[in-house]
Protein backbone atom coordinates (compact mmCIF):
# COMPACT_ATOMS: atom_id res chain seq x y z
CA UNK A 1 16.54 27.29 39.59
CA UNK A 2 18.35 30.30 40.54
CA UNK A 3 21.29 27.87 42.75
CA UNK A 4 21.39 26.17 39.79
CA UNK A 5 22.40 28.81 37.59
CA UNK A 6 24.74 30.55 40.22
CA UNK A 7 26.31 27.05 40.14
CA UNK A 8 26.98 26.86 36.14
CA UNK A 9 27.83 30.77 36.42
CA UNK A 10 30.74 29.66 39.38
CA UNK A 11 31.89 26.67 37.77
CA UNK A 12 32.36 28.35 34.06
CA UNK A 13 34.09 30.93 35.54
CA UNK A 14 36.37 28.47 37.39
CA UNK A 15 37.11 27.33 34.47
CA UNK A 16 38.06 30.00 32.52
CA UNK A 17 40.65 30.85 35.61
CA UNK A 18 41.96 27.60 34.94
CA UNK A 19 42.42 27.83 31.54
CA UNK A 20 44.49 31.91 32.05
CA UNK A 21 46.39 29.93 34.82
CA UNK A 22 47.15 26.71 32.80
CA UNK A 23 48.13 28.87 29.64
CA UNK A 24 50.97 31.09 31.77
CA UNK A 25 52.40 27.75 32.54
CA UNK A 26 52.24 27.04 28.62
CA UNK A 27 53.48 30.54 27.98
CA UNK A 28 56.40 30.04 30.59
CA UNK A 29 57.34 26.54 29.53
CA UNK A 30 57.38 27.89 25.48
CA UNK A 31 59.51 30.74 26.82
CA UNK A 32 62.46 28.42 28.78
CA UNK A 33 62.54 26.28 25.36
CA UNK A 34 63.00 28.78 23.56
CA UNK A 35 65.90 30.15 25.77
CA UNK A 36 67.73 26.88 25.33
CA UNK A 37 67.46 27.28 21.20
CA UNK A 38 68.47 25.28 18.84
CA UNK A 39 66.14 22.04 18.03
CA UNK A 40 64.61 21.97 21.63
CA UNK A 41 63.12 25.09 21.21
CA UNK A 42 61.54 24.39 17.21
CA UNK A 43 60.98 21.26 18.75
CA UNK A 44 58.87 22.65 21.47
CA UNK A 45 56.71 25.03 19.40
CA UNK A 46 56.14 22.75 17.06
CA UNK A 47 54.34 20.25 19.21
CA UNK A 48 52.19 23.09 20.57
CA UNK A 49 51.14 24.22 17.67
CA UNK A 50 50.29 20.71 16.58
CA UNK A 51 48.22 20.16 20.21
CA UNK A 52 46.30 23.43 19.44
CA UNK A 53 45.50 22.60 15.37
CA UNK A 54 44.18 19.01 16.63
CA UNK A 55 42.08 20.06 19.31
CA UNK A 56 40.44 22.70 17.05
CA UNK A 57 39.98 20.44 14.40
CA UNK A 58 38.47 18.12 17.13
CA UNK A 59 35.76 20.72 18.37
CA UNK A 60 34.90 21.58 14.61
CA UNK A 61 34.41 18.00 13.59
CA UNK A 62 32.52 17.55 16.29
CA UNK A 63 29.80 19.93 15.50
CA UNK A 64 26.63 18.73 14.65
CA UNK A 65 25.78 18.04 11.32
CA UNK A 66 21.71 17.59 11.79
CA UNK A 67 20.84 21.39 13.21
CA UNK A 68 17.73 22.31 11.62
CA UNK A 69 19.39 25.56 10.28
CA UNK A 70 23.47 25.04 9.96
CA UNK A 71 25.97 23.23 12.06
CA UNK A 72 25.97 24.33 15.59
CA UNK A 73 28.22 23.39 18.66
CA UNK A 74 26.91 21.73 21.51
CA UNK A 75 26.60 23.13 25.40
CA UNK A 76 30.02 21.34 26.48
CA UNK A 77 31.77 22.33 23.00
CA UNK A 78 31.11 26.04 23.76
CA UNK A 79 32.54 25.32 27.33
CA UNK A 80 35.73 23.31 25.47
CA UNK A 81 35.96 26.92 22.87
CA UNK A 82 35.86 29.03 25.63
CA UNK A 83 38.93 27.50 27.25
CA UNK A 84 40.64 26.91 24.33
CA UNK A 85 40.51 30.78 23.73
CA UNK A 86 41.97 31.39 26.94
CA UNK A 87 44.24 28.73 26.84
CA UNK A 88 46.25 29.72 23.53
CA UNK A 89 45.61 33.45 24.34
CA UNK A 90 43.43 33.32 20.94
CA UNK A 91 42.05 37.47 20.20
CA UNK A 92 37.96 37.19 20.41
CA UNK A 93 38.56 38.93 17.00
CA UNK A 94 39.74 36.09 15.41
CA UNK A 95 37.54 33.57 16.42
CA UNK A 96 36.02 33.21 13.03
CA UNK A 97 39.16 31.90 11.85
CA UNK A 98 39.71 29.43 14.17
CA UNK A 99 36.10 27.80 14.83
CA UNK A 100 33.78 29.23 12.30
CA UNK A 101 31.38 31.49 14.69
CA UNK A 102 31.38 35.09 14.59
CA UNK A 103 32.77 37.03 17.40
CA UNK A 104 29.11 38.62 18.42
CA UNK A 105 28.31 34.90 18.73
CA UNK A 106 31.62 34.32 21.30
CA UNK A 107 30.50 37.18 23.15
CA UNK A 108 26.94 36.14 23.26
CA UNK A 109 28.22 32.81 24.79
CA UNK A 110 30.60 34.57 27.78
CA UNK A 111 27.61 36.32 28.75
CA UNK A 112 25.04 33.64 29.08
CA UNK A 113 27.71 31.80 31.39
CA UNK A 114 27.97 35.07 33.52
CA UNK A 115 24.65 34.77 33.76
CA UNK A 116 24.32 31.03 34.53
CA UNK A 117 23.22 29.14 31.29
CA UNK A 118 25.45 27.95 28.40
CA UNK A 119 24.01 30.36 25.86
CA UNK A 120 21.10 28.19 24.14
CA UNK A 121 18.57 29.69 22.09
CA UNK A 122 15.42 29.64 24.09
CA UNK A 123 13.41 29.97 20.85
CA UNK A 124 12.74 33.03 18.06
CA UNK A 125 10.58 35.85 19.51
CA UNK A 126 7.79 37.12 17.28
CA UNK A 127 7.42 40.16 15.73
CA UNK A 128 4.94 42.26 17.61
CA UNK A 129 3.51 43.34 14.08
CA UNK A 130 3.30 39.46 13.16
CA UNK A 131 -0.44 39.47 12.81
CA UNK A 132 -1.88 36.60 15.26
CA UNK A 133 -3.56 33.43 13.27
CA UNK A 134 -7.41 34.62 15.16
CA UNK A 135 -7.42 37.75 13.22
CA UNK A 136 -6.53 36.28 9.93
CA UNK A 137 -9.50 33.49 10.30
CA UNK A 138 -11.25 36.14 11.69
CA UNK A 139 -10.76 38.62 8.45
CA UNK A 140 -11.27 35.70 6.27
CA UNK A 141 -14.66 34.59 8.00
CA UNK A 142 -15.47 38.22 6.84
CA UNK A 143 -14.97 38.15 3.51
CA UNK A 144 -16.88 35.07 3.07
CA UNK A 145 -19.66 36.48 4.82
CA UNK A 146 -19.37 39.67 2.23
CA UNK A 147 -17.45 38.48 -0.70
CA UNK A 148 -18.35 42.20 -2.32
CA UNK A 149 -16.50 43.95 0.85
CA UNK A 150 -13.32 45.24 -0.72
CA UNK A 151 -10.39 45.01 1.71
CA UNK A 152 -10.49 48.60 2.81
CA UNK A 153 -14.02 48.11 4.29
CA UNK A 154 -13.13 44.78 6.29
CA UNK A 155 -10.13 47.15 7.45
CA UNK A 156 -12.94 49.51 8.92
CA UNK A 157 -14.92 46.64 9.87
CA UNK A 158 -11.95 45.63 12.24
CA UNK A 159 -10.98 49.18 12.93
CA UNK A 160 -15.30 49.43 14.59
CA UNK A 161 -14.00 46.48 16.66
CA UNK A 162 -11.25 48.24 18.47
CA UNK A 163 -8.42 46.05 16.06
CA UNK A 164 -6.32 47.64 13.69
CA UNK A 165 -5.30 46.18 10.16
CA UNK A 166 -3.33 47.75 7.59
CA UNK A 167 -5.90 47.22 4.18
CA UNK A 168 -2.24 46.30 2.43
CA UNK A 169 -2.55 43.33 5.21
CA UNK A 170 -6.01 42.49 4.45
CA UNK A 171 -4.51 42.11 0.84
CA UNK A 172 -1.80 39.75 1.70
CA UNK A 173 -3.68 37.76 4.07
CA UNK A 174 -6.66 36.82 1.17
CA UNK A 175 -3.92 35.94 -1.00
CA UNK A 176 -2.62 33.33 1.08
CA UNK A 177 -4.53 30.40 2.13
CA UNK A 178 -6.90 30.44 4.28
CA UNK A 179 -5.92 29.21 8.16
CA UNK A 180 -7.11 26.51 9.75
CA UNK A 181 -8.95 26.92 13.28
CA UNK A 182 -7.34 25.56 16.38
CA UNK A 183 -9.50 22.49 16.36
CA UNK A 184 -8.54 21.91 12.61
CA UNK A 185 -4.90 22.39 13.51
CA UNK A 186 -4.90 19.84 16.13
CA UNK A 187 -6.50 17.29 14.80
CA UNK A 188 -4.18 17.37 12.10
CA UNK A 189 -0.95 17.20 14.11
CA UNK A 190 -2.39 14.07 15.62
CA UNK A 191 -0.80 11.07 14.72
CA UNK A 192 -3.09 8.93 13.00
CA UNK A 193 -4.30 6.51 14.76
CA UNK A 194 -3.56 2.80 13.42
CA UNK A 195 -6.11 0.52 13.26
CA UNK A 196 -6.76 -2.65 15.60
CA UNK A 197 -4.94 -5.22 15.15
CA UNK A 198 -7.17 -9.03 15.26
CA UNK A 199 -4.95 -11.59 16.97
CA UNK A 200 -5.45 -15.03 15.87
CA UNK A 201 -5.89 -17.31 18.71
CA UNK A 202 -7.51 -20.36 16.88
CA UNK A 203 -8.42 -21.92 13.73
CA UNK A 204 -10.74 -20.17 11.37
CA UNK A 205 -10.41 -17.70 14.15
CA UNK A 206 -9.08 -14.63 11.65
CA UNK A 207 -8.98 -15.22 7.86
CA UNK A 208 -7.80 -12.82 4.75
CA UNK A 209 -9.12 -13.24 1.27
CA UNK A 210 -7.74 -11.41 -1.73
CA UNK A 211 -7.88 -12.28 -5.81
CA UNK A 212 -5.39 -12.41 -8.14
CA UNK A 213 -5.03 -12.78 -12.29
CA UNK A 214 -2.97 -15.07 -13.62
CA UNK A 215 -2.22 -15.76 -18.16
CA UNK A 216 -3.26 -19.41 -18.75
CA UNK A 217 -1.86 -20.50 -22.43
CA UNK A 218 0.36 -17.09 -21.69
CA UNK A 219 -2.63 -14.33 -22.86
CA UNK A 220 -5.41 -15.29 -21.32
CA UNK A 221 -6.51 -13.82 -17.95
CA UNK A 222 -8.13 -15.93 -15.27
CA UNK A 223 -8.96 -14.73 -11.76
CA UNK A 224 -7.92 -16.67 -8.33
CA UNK A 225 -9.41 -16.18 -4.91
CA UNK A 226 -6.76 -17.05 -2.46
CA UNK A 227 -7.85 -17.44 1.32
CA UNK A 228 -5.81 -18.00 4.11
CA UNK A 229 -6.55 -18.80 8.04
CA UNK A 230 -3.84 -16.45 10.37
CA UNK A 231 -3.58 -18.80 13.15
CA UNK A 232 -2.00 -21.38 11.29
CA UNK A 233 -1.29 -20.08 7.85
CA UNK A 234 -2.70 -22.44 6.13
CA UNK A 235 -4.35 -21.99 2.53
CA UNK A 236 -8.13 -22.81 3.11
CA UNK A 237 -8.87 -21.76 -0.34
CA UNK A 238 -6.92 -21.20 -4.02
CA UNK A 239 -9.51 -21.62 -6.56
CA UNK A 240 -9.96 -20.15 -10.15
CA UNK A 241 -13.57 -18.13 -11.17
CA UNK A 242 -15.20 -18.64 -13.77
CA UNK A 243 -15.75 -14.50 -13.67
CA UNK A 244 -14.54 -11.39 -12.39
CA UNK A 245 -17.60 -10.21 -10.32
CA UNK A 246 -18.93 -10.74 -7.29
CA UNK A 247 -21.15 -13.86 -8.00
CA UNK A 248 -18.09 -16.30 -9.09
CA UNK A 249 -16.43 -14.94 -5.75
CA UNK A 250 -19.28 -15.33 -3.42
CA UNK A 251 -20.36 -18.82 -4.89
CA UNK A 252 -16.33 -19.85 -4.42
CA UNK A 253 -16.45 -18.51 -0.39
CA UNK A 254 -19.79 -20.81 0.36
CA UNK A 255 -17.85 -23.91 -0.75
CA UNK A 256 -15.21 -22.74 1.62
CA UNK A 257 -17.03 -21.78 4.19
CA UNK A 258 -18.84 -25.12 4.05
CA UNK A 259 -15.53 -27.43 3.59
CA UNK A 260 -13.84 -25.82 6.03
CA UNK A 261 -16.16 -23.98 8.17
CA UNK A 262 -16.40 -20.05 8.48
CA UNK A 263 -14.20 -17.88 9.98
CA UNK A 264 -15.18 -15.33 13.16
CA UNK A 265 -13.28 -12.45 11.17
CA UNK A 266 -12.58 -11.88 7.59
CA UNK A 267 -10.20 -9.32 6.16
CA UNK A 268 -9.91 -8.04 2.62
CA UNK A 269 -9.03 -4.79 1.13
CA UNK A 270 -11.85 -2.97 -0.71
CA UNK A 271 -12.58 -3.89 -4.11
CA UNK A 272 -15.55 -3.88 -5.58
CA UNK A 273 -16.41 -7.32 -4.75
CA UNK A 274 -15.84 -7.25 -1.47
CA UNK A 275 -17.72 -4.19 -0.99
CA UNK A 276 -20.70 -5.26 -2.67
CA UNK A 277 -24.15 -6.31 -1.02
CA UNK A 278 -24.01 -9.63 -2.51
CA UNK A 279 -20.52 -10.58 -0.93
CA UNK A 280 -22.15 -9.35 2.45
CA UNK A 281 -25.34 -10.91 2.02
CA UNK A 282 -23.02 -13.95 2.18
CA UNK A 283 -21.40 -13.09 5.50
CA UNK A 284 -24.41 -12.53 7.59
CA UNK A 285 -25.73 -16.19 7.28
CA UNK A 286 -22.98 -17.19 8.46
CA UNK A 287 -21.53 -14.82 11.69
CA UNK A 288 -19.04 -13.43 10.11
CA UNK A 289 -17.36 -10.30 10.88
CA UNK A 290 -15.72 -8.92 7.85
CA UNK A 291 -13.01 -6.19 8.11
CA UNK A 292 -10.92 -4.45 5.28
CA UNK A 293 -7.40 -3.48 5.29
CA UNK A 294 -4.62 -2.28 2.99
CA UNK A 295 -2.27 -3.58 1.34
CA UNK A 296 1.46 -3.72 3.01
CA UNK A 297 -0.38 -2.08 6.21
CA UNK A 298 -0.26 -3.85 9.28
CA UNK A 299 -3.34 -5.79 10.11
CA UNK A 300 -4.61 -6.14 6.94
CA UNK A 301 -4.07 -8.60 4.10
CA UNK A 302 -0.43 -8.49 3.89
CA UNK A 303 -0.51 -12.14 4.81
CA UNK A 304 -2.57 -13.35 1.61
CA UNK A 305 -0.36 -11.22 -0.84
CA UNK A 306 2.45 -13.20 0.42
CA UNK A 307 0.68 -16.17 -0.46
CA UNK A 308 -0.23 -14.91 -3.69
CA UNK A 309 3.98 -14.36 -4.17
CA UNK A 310 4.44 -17.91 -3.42
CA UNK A 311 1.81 -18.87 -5.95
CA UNK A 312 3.38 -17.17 -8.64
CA UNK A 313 7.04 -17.16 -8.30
CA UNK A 314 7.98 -20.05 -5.96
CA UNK A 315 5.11 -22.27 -8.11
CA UNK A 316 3.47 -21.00 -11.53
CA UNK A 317 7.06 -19.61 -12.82
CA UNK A 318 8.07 -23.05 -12.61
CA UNK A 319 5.32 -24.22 -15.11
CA UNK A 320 6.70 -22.87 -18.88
CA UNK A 321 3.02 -22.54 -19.96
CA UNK A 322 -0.31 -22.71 -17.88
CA UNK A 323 -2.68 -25.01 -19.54
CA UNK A 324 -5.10 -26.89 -17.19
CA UNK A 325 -5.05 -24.21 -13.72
CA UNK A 326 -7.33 -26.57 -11.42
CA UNK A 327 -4.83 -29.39 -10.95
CA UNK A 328 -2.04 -26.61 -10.49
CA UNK A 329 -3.58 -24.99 -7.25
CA UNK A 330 -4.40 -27.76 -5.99
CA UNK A 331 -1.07 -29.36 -6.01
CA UNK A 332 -0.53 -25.45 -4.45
CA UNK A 333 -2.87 -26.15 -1.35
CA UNK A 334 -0.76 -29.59 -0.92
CA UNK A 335 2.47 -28.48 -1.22
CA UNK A 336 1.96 -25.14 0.97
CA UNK A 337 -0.36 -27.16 3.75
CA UNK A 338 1.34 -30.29 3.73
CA UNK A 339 5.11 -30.08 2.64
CA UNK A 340 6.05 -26.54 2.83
CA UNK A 341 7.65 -25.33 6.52
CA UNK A 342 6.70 -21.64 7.33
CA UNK A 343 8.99 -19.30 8.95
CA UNK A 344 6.15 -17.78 10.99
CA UNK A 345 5.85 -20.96 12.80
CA UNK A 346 9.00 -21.50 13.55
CA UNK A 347 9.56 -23.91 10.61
CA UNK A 348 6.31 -26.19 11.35
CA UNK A 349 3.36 -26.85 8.48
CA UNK A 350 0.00 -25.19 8.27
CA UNK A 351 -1.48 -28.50 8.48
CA UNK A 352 0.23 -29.70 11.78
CA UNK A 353 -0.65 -26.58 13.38
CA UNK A 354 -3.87 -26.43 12.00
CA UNK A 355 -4.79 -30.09 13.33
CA UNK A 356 -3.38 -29.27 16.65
CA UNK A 357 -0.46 -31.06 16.56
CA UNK A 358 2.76 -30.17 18.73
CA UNK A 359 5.54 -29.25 16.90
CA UNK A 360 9.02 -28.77 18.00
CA UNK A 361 12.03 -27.41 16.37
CA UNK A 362 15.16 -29.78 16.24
CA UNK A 363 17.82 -28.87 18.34
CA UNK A 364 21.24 -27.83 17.18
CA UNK A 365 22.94 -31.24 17.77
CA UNK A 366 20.42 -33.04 15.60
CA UNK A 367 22.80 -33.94 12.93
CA UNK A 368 21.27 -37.96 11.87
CA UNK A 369 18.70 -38.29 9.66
CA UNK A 370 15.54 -40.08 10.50
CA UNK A 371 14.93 -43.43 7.97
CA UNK A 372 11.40 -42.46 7.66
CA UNK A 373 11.76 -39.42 4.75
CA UNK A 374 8.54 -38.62 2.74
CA UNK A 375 9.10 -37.31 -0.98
CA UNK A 376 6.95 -35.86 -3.24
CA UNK A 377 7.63 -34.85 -6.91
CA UNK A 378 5.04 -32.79 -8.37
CA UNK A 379 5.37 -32.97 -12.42
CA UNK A 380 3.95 -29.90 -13.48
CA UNK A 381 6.34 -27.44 -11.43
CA UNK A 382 8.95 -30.18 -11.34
CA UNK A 383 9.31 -29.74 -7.34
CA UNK A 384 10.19 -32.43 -5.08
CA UNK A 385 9.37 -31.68 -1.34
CA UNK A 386 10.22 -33.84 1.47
CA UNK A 387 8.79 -34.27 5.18
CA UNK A 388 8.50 -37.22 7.74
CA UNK A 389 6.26 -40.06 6.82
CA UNK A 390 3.20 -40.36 8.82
């Protein structure tokens, strides 16, 4: 540490010799300009002056802008100031004017290079009379203990244990609120920890259920239990209840489950119904793991909501008014399964990846179109999809 100190100390002073020796050629050359006269000489100053107003505009430009307190220049900008002093034969007095800094700040900079560092701030020393955070829980644990102790006895109280505290400071410190222990404090600074994510690595290997309302006739509100398998996003369930509580949504998962078999994991986020012992009497029969997560948080349910969108504003906004729902979603399941390529998969459809199917993704030079096109118009939302016949 210390060679590498007398190094920076050696080389700054270098360079400030450089910079005295480099401005006496500046000072000379000015000098035989000016002894010609005439345009040379305006000529000459001119461009000097312009040299030293653009590299000062350079450095102060340059400072930065995100400094937790004000703008401050970096290690190699003080370096670039310091030379640029000596180099113009700038006063230290008028160093304000040139690059913002006060001259006790200049100074404060020459002599951190003569001792070997570039003059950073190694950090705001404490008061002495700063009183530490122990003593405050400590005088706080004390009045809590004796909530009829005034301040001037827990002074004494601390005064019988060799500590002394100001009663004014006993005031001031019950005023504020009351500090956390060490423990306390560190468990808070610690990032939060997220929560595991479930990778899908088969079919009905990960599901996430979720309900939504949606206006039939345009006023009346009907609930829909969307479900939706991870591994190959495909919608294993988009039914409406007859009801909003748990009953309607636990009879709807059992004819999932049994239609399509049950999941190993199943994520929702907590509402009531999902929380309730009835929905997890229903799981246990059946081996399922169930899970909740948040909404827009990563591993949870994100993936139904953005089935839900799709529901609503890629399909329902298309119908002017919702009269029979059942025939609706289940045009939904066909369209998303069957006709509908998902950016997730790299353009395939739930269905092909849910069978097992290989799918690849046509290459750029696949320009002719195959005589075998599938269409579909669905009346209701008045969409036509297309996809390869079988």
């Amino acid at each position: 540490m210390e060679v590498f100190r007398t190094a920076v100390a050696l080389m700054v002073r270098s360079m400030v010799l450089s910079a005295q020796s480099a401005g006496q050629r500046r000072l000379l050359w000015l000098q035989q300009s000016a002894a010609v006269g005439g345009e040379v000489g305006e000529l000459a100053r001119l461009r000097d002056e312009n040299r030293q107003l653009k590299s000062e505009n350079r450095l102060l430009k340059g400072r930065d802008a995100f400094a937790p307190c004000r703008k401050r220049y970096s290690p190699l900008q003080r370096l670039q100031i310091l030379w640029h002093m000596e180099y113009y034969r700038i006063p230290k007095s008028r160093v304000k004017e040139h690059f913002l800094i006060a001259k006790s700040t200049l100074y404060r900079w020459l002599h951190a290079a003569q001792e070997g560092d570039l003059g950073e701030r190694t950090g705001k020393i404490e008061s002495p009379r700063k009183t530490p955070a122990a003593l405050a829980r400590m005088i706080w644990d004390i009045f809590e203990a004796n909530p009829y102790v005034g301040r001037h006895r827990i002074a004494s109280i601390l005064w019988l244990l060799g500590v002394f505290v100001a009663a004014s400071t006993v005031r001031n410190i019950l005023l504020q609120p009351k500090p956390k222990n060490a423990l306390a404090t560190a468990k808070a600074q610690e990032a939060p920890s997220t929560p595991r994510e479930i990778i899908a690595r088969y079919p009905n290997h990960v599901w996430s259920v979720d309900r939504t309302r949606v206006l039939r006739w345009g006023i009346w509100p009907t609930w829909v239990l969307v479900a939706i398998d991870h591994f190959s996003r495909k919608v294993v369930a988009c039914c409406p209840l007859e009801g909003p509580n748990a009953g309607w949504v636990v009879g709807a998962m059992e004819d999932v489950f049994a239609q399509h078999g049950a999941p190993r994991h199943l994520i929702s986020d907590q509402e009531g119904v999902f929380t309730s012992d009835a929905f997890r009497d229903l799981l246990i029969p059946w081996d399922v793991k169930h899970r909740f997560g948040a909404v827009g948080k990563h591993a949870s349910i994100a993936v139904t909501e953005r089935v839900i969108l799709t529901l609503k504003y890629e399909w329902l906004k298309r119908v002017p008014v919702i009269r029979g729902l059942d025939q609706l979603l289940i045009d939904f399941v066909i369209y998303y399964n069957e006709y509908r390529g998902h950016a997730t998969l790299g353009g395939a459809l739930p269905s092909v990846i849910h069978r097992g199917d290989r799918w690849t993704k046509p290459s750029k030079s696949a320009k002719t179109l195959p005589g075998s096109i599938e269409r579909r118009f669905f009346p209701d939302t008045r969409i036509t999809a297309y996809r390869l016949a079988a």
